[in-house]
N, C-alpha and C. Protein backbone atom coordinates (compact mmCIF):
# COMPACT_ATOMS: atom_id res chain seq x y z
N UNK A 1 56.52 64.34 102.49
CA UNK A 1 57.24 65.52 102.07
C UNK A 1 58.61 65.59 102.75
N UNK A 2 58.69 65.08 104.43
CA UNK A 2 60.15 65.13 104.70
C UNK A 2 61.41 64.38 103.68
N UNK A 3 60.47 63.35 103.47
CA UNK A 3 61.52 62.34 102.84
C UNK A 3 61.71 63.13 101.76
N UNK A 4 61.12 63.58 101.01
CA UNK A 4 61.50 64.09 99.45
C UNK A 4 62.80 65.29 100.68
N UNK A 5 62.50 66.05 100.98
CA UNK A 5 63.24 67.52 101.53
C UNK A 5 65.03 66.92 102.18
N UNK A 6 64.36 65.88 102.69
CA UNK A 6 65.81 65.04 103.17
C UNK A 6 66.42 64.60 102.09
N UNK A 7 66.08 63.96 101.12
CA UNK A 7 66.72 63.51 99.75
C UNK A 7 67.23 64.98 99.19
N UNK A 8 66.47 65.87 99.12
CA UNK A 8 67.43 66.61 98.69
C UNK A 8 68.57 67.47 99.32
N UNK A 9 68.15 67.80 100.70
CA UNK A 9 69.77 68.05 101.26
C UNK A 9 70.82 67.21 101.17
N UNK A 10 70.28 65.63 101.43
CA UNK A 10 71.16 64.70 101.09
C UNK A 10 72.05 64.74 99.98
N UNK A 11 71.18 64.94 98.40
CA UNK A 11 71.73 65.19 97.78
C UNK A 11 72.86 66.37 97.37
N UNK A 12 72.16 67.59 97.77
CA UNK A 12 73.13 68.90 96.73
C UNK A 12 73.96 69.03 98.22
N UNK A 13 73.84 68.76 99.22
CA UNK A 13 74.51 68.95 100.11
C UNK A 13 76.19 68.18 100.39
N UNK A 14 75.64 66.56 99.34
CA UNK A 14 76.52 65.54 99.86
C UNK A 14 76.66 64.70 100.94
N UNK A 15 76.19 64.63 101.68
CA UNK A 15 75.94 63.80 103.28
C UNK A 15 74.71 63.24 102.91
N UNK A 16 74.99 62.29 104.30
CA UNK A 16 74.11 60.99 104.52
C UNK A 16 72.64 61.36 104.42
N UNK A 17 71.77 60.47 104.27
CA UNK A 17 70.26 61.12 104.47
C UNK A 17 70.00 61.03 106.08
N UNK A 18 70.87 60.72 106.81
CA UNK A 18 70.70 60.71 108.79
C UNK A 18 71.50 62.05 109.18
N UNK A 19 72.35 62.20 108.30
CA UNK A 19 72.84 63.74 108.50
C UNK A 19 72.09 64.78 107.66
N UNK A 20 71.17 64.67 106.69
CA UNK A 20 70.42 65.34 105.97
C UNK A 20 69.09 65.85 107.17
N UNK A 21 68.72 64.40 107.67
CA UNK A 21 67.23 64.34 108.12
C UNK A 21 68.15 65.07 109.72
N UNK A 22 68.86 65.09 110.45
CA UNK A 22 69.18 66.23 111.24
C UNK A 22 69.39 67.23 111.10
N UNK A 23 69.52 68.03 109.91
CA UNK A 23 69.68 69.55 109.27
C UNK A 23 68.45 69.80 108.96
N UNK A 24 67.22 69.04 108.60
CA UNK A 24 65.94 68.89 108.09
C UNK A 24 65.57 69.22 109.77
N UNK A 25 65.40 68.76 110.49
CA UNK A 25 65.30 68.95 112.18
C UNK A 25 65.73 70.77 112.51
N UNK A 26 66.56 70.41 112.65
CA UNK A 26 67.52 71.87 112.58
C UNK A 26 66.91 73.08 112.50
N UNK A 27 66.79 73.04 110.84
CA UNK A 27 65.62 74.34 110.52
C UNK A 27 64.31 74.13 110.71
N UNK A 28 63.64 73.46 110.75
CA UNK A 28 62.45 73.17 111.46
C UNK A 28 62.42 74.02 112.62
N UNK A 29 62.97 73.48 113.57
CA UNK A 29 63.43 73.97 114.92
C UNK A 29 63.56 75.32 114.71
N UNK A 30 64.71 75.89 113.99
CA UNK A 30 64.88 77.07 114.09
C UNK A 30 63.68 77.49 113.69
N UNK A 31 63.16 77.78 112.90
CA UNK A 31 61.78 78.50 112.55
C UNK A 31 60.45 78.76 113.36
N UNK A 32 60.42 77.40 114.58
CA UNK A 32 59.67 77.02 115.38
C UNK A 32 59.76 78.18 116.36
N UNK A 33 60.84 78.26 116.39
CA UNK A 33 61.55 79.58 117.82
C UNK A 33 61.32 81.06 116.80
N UNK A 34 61.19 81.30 115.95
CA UNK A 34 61.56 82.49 115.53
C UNK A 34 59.79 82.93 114.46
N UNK A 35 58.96 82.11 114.20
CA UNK A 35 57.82 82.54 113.73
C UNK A 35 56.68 82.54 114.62
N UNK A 36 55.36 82.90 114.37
CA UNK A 36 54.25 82.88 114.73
C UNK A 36 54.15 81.92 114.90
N UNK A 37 53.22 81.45 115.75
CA UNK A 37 52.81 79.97 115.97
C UNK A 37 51.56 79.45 114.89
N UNK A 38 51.15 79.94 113.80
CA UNK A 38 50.26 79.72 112.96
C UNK A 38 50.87 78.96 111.99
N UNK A 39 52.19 79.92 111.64
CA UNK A 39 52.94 79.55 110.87
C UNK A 39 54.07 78.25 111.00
N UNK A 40 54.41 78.22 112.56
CA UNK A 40 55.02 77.12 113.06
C UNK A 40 54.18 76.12 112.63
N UNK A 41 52.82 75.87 113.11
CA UNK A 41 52.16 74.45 112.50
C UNK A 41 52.16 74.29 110.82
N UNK A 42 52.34 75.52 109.89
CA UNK A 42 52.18 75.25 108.87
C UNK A 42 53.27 74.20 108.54
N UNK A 43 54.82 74.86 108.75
CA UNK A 43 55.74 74.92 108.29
C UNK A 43 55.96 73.22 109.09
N UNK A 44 55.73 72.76 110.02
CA UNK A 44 55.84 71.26 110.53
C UNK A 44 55.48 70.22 109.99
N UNK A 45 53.88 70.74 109.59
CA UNK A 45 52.83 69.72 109.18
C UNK A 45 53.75 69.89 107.90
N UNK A 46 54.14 70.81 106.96
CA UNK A 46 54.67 70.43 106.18
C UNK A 46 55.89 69.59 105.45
N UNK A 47 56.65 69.92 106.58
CA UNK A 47 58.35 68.96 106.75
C UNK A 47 58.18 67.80 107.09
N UNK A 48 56.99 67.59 107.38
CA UNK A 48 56.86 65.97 108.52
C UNK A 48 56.27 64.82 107.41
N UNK A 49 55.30 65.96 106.77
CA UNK A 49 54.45 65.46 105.88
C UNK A 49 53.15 65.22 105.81
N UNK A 50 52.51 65.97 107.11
CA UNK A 50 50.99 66.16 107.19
C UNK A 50 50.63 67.42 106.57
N UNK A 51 50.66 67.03 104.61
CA UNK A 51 49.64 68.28 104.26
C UNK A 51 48.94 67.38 103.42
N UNK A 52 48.34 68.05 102.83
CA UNK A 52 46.98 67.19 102.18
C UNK A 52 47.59 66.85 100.93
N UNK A 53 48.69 67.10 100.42
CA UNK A 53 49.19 66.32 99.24
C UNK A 53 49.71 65.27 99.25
N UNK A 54 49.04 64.29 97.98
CA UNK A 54 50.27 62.63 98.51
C UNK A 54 51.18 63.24 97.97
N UNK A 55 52.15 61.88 98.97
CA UNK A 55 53.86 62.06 98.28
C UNK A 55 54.23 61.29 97.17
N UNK A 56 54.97 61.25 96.28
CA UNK A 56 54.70 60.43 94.98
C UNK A 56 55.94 59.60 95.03
């Protein structure tokens, strides 16, 4: 799932996918500091790509 999320900042954003996948970091991070910690693991496992969906 990161990779798809990085392709698309990459894309509509315009920058690199190494400057994508550090803005992908970024808000991660930020969210990490500012939610519940229930929700922090959701929101990780999901950006990283540990949820139970394959990636296609």
């Amino acid at each position: 799932m990161k990779h798809q999320l990085v392709k698309l900042v990459s894309d509509q954003a315009g920058i690199t996918e190494g400057q994508a996948d550090k803005a992908v970091e970024a808000v991660v991070g930020y969210f990490k500091t500012r939610l519940p910690d229930e929700m922090n693991d959701e929101i990780a496992n999901l950006a990283v790509g540990h949820n139970n969906d394959a990636e296609a």
